[in-house]
PDB file of N, CA and C in Angstrom:
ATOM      1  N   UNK A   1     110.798 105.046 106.076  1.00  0.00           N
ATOM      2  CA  UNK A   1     109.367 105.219 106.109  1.00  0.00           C
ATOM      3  C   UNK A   1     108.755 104.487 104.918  1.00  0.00           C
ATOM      4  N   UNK A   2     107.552 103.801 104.935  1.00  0.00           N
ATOM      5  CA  UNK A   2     106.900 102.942 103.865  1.00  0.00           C
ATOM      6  C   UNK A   2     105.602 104.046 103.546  1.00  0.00           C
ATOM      7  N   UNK A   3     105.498 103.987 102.415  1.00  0.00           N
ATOM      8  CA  UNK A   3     104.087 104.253 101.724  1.00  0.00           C
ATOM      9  C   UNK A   3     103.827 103.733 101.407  1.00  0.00           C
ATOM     10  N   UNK A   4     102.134 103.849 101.294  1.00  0.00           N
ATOM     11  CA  UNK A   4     100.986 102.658 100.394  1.00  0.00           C
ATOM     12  C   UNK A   4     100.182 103.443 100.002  1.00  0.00           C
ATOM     13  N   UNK A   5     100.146 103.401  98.679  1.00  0.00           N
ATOM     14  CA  UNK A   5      99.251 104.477  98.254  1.00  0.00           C
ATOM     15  C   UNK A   5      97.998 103.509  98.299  1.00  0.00           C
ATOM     16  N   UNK A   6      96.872 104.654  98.371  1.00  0.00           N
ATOM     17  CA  UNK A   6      95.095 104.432  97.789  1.00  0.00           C
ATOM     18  C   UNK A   6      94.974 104.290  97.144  1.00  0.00           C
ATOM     19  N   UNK A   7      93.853 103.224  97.077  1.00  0.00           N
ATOM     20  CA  UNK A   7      92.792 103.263  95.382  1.00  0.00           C
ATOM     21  C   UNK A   7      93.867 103.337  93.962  1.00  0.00           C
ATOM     22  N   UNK A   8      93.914 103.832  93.297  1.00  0.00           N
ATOM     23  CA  UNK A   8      94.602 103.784  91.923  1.00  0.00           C
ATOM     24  C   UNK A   8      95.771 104.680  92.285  1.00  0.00           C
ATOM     25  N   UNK A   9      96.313 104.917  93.253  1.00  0.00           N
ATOM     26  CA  UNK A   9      97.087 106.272  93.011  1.00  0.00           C
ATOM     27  C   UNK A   9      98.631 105.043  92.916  1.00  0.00           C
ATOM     28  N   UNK A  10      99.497 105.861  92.043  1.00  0.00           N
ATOM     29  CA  UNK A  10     100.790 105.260  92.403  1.00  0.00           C
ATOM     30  C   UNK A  10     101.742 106.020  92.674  1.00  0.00           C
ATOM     31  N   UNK A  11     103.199 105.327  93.623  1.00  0.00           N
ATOM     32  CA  UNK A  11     104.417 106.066  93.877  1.00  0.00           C
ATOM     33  C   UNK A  11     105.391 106.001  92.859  1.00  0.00           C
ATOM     34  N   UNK A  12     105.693 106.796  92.402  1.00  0.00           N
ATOM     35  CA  UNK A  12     106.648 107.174  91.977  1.00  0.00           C
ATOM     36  C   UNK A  12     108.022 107.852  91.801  1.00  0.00           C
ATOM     37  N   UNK A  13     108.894 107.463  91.557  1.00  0.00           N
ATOM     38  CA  UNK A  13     110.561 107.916  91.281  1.00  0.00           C
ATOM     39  C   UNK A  13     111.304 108.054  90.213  1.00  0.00           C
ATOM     40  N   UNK A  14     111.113 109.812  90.201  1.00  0.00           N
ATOM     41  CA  UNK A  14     111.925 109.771  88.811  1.00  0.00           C
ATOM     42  C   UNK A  14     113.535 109.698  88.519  1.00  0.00           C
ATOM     43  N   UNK A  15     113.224 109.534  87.630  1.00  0.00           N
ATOM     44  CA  UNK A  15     114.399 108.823  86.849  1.00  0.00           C
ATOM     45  C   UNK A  15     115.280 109.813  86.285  1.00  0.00           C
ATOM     46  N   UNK A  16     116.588 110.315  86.283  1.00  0.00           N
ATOM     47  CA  UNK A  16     117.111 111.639  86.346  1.00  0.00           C
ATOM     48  C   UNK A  16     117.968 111.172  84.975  1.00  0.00           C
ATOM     49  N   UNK A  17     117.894 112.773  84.101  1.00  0.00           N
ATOM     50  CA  UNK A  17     118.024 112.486  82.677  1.00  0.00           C
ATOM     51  C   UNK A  17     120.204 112.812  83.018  1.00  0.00           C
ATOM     52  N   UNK A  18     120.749 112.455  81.774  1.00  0.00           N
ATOM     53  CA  UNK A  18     121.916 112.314  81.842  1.00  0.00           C
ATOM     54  C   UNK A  18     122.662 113.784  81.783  1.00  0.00           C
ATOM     55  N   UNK A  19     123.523 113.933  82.490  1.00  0.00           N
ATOM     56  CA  UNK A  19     123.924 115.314  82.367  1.00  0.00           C
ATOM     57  C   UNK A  19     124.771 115.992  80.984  1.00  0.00           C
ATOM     58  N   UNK A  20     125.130 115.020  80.140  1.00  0.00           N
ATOM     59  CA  UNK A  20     126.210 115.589  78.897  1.00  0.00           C
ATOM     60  C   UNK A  20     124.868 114.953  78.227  1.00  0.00           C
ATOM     61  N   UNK A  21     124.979 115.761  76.465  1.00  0.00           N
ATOM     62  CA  UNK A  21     124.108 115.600  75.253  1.00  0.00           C
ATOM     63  C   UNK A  21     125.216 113.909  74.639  1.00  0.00           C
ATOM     64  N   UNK A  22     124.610 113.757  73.774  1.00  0.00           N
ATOM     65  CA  UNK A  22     125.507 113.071  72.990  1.00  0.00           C
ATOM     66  C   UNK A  22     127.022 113.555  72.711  1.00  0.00           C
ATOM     67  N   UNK A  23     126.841 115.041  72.176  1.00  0.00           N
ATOM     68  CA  UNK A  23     128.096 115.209  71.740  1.00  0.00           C
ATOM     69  C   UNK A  23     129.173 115.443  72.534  1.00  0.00           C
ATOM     70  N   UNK A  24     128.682 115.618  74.095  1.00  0.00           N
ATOM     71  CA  UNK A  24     129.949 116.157  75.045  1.00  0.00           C
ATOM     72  C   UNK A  24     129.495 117.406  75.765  1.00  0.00           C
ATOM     73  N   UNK A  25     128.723 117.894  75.277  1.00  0.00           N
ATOM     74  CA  UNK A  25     128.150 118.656  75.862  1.00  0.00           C
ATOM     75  C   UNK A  25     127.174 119.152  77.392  1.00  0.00           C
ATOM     76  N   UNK A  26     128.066 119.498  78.305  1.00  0.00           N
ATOM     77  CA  UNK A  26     127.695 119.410  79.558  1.00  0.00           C
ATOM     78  C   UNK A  26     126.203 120.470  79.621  1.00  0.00           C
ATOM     79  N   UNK A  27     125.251 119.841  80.411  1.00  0.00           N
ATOM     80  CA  UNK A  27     124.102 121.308  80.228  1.00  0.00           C
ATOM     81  C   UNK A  27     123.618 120.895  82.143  1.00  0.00           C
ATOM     82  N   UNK A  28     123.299 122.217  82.024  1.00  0.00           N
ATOM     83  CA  UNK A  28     123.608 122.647  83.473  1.00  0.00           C
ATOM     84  C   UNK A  28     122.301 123.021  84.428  1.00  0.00           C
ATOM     85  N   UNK A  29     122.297 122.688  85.839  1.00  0.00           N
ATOM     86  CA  UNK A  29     120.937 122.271  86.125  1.00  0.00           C
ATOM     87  C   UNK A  29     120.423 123.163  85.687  1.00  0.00           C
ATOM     88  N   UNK A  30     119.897 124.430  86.005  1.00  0.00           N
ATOM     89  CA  UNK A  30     119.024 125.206  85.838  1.00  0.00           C
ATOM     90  C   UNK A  30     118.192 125.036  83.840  1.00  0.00           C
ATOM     91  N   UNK A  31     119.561 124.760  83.379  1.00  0.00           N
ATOM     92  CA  UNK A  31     118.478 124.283  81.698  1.00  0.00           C
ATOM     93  C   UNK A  31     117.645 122.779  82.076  1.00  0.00           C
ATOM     94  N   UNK A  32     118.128 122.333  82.505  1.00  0.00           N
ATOM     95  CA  UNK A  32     117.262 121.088  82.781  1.00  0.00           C
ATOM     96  C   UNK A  32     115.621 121.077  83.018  1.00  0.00           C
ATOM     97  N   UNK A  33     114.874 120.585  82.526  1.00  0.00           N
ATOM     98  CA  UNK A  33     113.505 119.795  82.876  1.00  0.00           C
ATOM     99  C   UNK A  33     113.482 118.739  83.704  1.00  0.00           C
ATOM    100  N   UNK A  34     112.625 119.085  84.627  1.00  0.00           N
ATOM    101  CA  UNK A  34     112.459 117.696  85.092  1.00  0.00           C
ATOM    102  C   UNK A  34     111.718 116.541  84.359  1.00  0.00           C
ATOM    103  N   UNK A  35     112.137 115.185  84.454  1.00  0.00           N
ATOM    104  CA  UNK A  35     112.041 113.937  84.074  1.00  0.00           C
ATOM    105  C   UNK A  35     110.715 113.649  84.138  1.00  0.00           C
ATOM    106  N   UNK A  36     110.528 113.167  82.954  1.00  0.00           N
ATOM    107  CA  UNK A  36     108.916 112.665  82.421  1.00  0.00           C
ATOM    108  C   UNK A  36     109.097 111.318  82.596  1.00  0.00           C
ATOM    109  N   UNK A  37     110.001 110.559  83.123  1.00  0.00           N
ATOM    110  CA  UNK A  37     110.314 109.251  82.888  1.00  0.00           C
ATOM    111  C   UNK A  37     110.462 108.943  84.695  1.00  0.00           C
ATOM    112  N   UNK A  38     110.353 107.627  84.735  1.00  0.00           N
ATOM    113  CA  UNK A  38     110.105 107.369  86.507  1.00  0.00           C
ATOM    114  C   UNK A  38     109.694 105.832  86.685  1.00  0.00           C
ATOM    115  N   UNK A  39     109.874 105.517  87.528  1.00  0.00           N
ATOM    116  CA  UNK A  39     110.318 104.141  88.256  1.00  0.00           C
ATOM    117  C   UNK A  39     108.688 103.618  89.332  1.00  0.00           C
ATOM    118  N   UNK A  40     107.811 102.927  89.181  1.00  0.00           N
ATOM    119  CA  UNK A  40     107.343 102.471  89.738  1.00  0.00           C
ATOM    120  C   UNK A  40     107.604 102.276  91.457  1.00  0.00           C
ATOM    121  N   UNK A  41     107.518 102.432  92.654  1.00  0.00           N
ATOM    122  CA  UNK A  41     107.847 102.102  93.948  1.00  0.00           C
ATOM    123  C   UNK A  41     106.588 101.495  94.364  1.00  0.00           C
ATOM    124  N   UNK A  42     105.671 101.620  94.507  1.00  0.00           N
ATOM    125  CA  UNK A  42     104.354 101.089  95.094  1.00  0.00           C
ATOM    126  C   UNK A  42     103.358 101.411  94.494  1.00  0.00           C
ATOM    127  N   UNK A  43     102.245 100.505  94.525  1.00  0.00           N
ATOM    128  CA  UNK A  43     100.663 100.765  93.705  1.00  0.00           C
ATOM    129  C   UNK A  43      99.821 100.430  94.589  1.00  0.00           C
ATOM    130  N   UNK A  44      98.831 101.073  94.766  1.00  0.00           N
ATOM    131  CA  UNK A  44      97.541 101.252  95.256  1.00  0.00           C
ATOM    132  C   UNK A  44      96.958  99.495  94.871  1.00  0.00           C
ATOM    133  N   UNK A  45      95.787  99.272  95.706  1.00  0.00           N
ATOM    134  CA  UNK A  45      95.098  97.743  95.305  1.00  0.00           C
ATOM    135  C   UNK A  45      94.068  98.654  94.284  1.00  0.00           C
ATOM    136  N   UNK A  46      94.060  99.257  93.792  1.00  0.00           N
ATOM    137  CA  UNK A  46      93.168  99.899  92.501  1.00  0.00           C
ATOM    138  C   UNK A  46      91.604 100.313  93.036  1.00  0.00           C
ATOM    139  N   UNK A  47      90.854 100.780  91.873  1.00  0.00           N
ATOM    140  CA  UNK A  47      89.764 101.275  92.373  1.00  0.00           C
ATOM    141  C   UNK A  47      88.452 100.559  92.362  1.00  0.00           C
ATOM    142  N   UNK A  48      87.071 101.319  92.839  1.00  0.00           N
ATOM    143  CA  UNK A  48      86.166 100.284  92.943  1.00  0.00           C
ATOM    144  C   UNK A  48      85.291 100.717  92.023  1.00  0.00           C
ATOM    145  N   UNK A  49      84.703  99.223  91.025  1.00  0.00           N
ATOM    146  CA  UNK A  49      83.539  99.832  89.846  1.00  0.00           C
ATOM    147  C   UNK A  49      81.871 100.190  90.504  1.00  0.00           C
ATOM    148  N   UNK A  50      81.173 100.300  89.277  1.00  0.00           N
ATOM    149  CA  UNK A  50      80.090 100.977  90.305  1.00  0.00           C
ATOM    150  C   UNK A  50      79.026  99.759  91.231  1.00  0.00           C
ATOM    151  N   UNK A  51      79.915  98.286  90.655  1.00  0.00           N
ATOM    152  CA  UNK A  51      79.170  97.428  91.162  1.00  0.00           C
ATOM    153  C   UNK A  51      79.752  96.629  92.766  1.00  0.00           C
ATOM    154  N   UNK A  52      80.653  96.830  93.165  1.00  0.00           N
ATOM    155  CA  UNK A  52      81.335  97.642  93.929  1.00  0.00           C
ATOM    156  C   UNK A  52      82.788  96.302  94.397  1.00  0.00           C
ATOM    157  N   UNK A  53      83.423  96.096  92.857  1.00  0.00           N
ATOM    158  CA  UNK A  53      84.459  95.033  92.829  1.00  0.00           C
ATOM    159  C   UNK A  53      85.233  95.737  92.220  1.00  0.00           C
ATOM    160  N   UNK A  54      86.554  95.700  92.952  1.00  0.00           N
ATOM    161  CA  UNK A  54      88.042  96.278  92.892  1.00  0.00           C
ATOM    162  C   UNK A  54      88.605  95.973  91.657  1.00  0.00           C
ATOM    163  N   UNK A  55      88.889  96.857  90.857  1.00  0.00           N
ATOM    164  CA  UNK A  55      89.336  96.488  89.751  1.00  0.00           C
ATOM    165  C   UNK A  55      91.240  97.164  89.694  1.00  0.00           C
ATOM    166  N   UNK A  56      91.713  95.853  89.426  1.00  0.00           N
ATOM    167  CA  UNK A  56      93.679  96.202  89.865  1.00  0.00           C
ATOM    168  C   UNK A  56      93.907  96.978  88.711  1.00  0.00           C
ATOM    169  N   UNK A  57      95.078  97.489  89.112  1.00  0.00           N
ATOM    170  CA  UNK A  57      95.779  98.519  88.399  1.00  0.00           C
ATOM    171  C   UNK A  57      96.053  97.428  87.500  1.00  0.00           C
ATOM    172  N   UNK A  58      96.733  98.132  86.231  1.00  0.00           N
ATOM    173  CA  UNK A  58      97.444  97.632  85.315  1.00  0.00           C
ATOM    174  C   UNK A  58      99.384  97.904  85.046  1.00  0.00           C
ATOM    175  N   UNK A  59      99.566  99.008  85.732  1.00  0.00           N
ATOM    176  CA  UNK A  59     101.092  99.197  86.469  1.00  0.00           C
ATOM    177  C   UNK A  59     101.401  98.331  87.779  1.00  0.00           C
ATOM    178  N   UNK A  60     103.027  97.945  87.974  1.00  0.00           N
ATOM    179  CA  UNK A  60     103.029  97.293  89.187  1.00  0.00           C
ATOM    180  C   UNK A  60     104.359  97.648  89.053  1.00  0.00           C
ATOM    181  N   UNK A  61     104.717  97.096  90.244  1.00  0.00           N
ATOM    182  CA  UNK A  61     106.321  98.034  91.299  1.00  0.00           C
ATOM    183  C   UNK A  61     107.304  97.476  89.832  1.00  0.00           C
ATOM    184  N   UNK A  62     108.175  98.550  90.153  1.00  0.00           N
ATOM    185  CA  UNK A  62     109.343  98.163  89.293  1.00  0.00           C
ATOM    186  C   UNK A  62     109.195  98.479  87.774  1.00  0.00           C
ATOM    187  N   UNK A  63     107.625  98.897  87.067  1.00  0.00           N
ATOM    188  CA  UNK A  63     107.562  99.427  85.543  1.00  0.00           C
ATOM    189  C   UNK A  63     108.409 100.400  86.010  1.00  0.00           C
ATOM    190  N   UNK A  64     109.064 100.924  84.465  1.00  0.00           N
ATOM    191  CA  UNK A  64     109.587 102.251  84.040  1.00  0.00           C
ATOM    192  C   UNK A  64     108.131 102.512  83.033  1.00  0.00           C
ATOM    193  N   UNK A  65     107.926 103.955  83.532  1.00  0.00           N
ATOM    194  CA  UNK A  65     106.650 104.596  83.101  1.00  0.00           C
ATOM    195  C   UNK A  65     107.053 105.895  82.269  1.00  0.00           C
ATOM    196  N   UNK A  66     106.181 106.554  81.607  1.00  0.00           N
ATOM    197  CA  UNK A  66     106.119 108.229  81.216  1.00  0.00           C
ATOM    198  C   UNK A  66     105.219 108.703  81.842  1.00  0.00           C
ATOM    199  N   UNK A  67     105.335 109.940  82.497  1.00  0.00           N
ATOM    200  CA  UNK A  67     103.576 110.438  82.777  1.00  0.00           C
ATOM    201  C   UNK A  67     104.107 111.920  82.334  1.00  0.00           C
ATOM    202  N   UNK A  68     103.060 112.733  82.391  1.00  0.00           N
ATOM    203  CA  UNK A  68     102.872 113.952  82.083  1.00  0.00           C
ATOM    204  C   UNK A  68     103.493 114.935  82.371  1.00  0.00           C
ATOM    205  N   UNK A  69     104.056 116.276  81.989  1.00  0.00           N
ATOM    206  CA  UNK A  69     105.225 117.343  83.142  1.00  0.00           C
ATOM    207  C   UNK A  69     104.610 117.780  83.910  1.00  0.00           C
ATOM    208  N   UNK A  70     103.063 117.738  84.066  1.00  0.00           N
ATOM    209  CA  UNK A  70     102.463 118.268  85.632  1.00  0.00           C
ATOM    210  C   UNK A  70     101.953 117.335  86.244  1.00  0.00           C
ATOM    211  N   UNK A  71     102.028 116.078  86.291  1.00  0.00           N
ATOM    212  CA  UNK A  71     101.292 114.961  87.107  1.00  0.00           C
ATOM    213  C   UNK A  71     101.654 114.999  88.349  1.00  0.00           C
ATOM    214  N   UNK A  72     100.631 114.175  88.993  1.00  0.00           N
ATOM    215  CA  UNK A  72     100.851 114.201  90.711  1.00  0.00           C
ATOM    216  C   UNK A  72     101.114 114.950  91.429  1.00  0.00           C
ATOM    217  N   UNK A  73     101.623 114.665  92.479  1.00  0.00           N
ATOM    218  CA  UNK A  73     101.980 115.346  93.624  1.00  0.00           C
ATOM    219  C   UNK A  73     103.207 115.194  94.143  1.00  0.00           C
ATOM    220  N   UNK A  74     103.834 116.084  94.376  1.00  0.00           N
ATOM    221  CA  UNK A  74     105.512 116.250  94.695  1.00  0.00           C
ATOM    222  C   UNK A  74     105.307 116.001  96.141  1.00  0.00           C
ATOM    223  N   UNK A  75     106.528 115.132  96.949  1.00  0.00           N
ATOM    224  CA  UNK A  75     106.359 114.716  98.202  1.00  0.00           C
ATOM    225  C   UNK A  75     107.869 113.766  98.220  1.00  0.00           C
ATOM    226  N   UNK A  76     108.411 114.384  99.323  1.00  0.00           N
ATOM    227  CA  UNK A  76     109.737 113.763  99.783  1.00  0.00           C
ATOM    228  C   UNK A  76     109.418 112.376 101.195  1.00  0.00           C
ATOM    229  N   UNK A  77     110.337 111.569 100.601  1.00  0.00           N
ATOM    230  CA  UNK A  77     110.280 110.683 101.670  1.00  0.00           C
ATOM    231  C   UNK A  77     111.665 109.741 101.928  1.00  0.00           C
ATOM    232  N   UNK A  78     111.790 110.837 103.110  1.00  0.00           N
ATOM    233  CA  UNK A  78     113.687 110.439 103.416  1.00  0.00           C
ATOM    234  C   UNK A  78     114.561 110.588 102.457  1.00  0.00           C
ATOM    235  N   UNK A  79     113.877 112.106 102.474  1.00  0.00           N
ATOM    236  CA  UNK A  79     114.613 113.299 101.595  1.00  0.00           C
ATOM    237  C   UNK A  79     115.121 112.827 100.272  1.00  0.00           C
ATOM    238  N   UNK A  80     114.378 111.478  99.714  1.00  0.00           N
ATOM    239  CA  UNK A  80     114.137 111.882  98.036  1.00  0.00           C
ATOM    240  C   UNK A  80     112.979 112.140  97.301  1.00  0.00           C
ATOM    241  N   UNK A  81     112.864 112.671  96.455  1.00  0.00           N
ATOM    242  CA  UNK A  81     111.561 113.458  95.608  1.00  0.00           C
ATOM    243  C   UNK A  81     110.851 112.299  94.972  1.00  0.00           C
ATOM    244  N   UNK A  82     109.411 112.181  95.468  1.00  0.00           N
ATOM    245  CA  UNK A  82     108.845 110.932  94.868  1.00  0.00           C
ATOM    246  C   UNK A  82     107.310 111.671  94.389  1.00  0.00           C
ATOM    247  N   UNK A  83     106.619 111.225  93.456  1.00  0.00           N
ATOM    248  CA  UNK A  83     105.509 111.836  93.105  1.00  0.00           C
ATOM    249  C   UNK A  83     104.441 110.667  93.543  1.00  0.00           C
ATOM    250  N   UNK A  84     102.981 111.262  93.813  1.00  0.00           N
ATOM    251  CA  UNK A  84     101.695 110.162  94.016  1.00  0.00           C
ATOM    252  C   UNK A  84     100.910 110.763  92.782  1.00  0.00           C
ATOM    253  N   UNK A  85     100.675 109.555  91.817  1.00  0.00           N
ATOM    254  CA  UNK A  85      99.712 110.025  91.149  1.00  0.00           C
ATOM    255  C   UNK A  85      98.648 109.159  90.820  1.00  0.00           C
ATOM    256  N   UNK A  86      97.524 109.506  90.224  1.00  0.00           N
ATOM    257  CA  UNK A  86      96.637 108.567  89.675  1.00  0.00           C
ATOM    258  C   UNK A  86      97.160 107.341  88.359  1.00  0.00           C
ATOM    259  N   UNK A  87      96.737 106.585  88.598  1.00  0.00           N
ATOM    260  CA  UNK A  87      97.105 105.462  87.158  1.00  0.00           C
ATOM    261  C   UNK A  87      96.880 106.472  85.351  1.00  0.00           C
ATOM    262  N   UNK A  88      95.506 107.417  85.982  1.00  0.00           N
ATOM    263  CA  UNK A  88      95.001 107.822  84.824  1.00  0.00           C
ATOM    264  C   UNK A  88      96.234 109.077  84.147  1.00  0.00           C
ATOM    265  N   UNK A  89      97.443 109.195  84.903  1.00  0.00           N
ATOM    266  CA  UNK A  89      98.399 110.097  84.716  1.00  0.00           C
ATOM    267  C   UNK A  89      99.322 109.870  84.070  1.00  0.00           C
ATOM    268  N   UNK A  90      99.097 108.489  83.827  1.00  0.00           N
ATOM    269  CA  UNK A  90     100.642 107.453  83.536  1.00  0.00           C
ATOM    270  C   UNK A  90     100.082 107.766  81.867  1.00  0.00           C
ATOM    271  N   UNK A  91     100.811 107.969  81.512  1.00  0.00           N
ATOM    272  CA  UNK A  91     101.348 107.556  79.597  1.00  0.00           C
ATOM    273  C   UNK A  91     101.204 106.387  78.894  1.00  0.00           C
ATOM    274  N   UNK A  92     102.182 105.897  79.664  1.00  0.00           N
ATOM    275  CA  UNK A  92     102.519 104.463  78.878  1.00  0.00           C
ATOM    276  C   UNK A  92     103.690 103.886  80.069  1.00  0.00           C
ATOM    277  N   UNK A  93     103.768 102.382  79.902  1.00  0.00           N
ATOM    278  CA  UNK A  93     104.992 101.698  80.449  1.00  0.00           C
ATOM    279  C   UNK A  93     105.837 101.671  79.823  1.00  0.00           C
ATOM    280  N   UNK A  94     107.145 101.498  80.048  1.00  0.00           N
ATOM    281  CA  UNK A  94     108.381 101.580  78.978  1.00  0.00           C
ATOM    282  C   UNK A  94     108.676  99.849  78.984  1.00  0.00           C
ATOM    283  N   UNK A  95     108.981  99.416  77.858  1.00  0.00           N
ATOM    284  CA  UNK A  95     109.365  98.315  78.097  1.00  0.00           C
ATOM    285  C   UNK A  95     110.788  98.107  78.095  1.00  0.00           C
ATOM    286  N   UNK A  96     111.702  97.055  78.481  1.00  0.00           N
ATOM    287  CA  UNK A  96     113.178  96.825  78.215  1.00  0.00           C
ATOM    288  C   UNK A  96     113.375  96.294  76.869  1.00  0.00           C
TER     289      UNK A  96
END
């Protein structure tokens, strides 16, 4: 199944944190948080100003992003967990 998100919203896939600490230390789902960190999949053609010209996102497929621990919207698609959120949710891009 394909999504395309609207206006500014983007898809997202998070990015699943490592299961041992540094030291060896195995920690087990239930201590876990879910991932503030996540993978770009699709972007919206962005939103419209009040003069009524589309102004593009500044994320595009493939950033590694941060966004917030309550952003977006939780939504499976072919049963993996992907979030839709606004651009205005995103943090920052991660760079390599």
């Amino acid at each position: 199944m394909k999504v395309r998100p609207l206006n500014d919203r983007v898809l997202v896939v998070r990015i699943e944190e490592k299961e041992k600490t540094s030291g060896g230390i195995i920690i087990p789902d239930t201590a876990k948080e879910k991932p503030q960190e996540g993978q770009v999949i699709a972007v919206g053609p962005g939103k419209w100003d009040e003069n009524g010209k589309r102004i593009p996102l500044e994320v595009k497929k493939d950033h590694r992003v941060l966004f917030g621990k309550y952003a977006g919207n939780e939504i499976a698609i072919d049963g993996v967990e992907h979030l839709i959120m606004r651009e205005d949710d995103i943090l920052g891009i991660l760079d390599k």
